[in-house]
Structure formats: structure tokens, C-alpha cells
N, C-alpha and C. Protein backbone atom coordinates (compact mmCIF):
# COMPACT_ATOMS: atom_id res chain seq x y z
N UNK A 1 4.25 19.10 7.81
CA UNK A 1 3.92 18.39 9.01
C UNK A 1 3.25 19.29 10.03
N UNK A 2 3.70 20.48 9.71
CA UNK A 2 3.07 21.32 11.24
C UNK A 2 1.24 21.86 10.71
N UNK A 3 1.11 21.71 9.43
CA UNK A 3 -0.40 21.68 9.39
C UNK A 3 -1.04 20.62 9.94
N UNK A 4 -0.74 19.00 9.59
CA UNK A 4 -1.05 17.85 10.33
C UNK A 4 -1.56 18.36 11.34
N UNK A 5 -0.13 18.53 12.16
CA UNK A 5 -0.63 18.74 13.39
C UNK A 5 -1.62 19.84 14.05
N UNK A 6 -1.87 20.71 13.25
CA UNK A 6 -2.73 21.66 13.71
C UNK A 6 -4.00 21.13 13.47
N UNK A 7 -4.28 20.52 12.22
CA UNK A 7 -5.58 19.87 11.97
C UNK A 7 -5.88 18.61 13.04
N UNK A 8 -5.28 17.64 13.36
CA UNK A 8 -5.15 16.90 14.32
C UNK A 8 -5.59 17.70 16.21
N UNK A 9 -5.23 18.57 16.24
CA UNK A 9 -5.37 19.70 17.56
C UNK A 9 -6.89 19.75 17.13
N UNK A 10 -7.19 20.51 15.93
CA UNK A 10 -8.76 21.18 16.20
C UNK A 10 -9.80 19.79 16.26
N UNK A 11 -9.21 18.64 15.40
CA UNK A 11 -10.57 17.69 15.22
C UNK A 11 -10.62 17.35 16.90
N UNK A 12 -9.43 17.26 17.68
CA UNK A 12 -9.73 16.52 19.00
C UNK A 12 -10.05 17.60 19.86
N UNK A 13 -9.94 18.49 19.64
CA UNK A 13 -10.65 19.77 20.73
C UNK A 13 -12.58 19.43 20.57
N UNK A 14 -12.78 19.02 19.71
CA UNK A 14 -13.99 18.78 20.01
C UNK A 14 -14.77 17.64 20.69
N UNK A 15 -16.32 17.31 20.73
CA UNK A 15 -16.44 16.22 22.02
C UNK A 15 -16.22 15.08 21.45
N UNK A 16 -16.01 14.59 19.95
CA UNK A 16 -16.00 13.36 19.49
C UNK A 16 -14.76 12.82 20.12
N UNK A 17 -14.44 11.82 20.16
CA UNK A 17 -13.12 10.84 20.51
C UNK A 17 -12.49 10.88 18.97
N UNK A 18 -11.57 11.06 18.86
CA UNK A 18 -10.65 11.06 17.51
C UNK A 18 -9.40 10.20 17.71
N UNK A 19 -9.13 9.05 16.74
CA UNK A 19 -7.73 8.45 17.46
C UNK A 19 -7.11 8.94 15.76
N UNK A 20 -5.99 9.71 15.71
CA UNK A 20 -4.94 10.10 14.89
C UNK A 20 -3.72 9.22 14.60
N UNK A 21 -3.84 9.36 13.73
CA UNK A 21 -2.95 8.49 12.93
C UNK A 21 -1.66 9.02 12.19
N UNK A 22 -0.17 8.82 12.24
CA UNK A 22 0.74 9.21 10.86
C UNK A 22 1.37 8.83 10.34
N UNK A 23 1.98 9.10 9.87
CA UNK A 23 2.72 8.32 8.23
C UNK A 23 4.08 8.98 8.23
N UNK A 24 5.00 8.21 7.92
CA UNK A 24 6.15 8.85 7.51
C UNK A 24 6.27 8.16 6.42
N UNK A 25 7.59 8.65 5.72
CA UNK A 25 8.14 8.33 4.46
C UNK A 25 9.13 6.89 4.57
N UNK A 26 8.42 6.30 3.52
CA UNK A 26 9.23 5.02 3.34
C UNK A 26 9.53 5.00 1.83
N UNK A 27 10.93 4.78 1.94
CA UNK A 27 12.10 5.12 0.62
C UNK A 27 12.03 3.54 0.13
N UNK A 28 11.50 2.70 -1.36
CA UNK A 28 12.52 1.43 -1.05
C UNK A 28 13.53 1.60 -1.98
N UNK A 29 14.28 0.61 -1.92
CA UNK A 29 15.64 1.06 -2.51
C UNK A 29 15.43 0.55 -4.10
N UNK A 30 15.04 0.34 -4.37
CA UNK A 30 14.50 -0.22 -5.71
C UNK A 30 13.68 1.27 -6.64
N UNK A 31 13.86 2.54 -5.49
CA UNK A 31 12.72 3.18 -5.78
C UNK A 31 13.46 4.79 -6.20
N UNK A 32 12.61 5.42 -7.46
CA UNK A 32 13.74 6.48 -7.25
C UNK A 32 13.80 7.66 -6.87
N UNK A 33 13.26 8.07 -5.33
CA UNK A 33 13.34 8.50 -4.47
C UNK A 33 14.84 7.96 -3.54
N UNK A 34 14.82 6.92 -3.72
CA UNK A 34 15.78 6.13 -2.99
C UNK A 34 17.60 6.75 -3.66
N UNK A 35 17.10 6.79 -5.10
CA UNK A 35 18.65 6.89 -5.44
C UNK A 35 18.71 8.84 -5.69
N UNK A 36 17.37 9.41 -5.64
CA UNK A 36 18.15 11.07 -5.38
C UNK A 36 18.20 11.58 -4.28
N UNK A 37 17.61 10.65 -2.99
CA UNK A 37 17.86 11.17 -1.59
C UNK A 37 19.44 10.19 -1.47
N UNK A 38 19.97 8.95 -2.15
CA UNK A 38 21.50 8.78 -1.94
C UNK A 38 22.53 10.05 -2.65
N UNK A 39 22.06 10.34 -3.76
CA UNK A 39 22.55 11.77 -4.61
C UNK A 39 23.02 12.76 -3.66
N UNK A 40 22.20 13.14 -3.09
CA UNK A 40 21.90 14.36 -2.30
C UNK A 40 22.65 14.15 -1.02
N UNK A 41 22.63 12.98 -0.18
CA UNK A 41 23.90 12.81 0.72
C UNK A 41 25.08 12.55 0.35
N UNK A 42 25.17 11.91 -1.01
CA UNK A 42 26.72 11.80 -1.19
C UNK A 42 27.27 12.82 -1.73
């Protein structure tokens, strides 16, 4: 994430208008990401 954000810093330091956008992580539970991030807390 902290590259994002550095790349995000340099495109808007310049004169163009830049509107930035982000994404986080969406788990569904059907999904199996879903059952080794439950693993990993229980």
C-alpha cells in the first residue's frame, strides 16, 4: 500500500488533474481466501 501511495503523490504533483482511486480487499465467504483468513484467526 505505501507504494500506491507514493505513485498516487508523484502523478498529482504534476499540472494534470488526477482523481485516484482504491481498492481494498473483499473476502466472499464462499471464497477460499475467506476460509484461511477464518484459519488464521481462529
Amino acid at each position: 500500500m505505501k507504494s500506491g501511495k507514493e505513485i498516487g503523490k508523484i502523478l498529482s504533483s504534476g499540472n494534470i488533474p488526477i482523481t485516484e482511486l482504491r481498492a481494498s480487499l473483499i473476502i466472499d465467504a464462499k471464497d477460499g481466501s475467506h476460509a484461511m483468513l477464518l484459519y488464521l484467526v481462529e
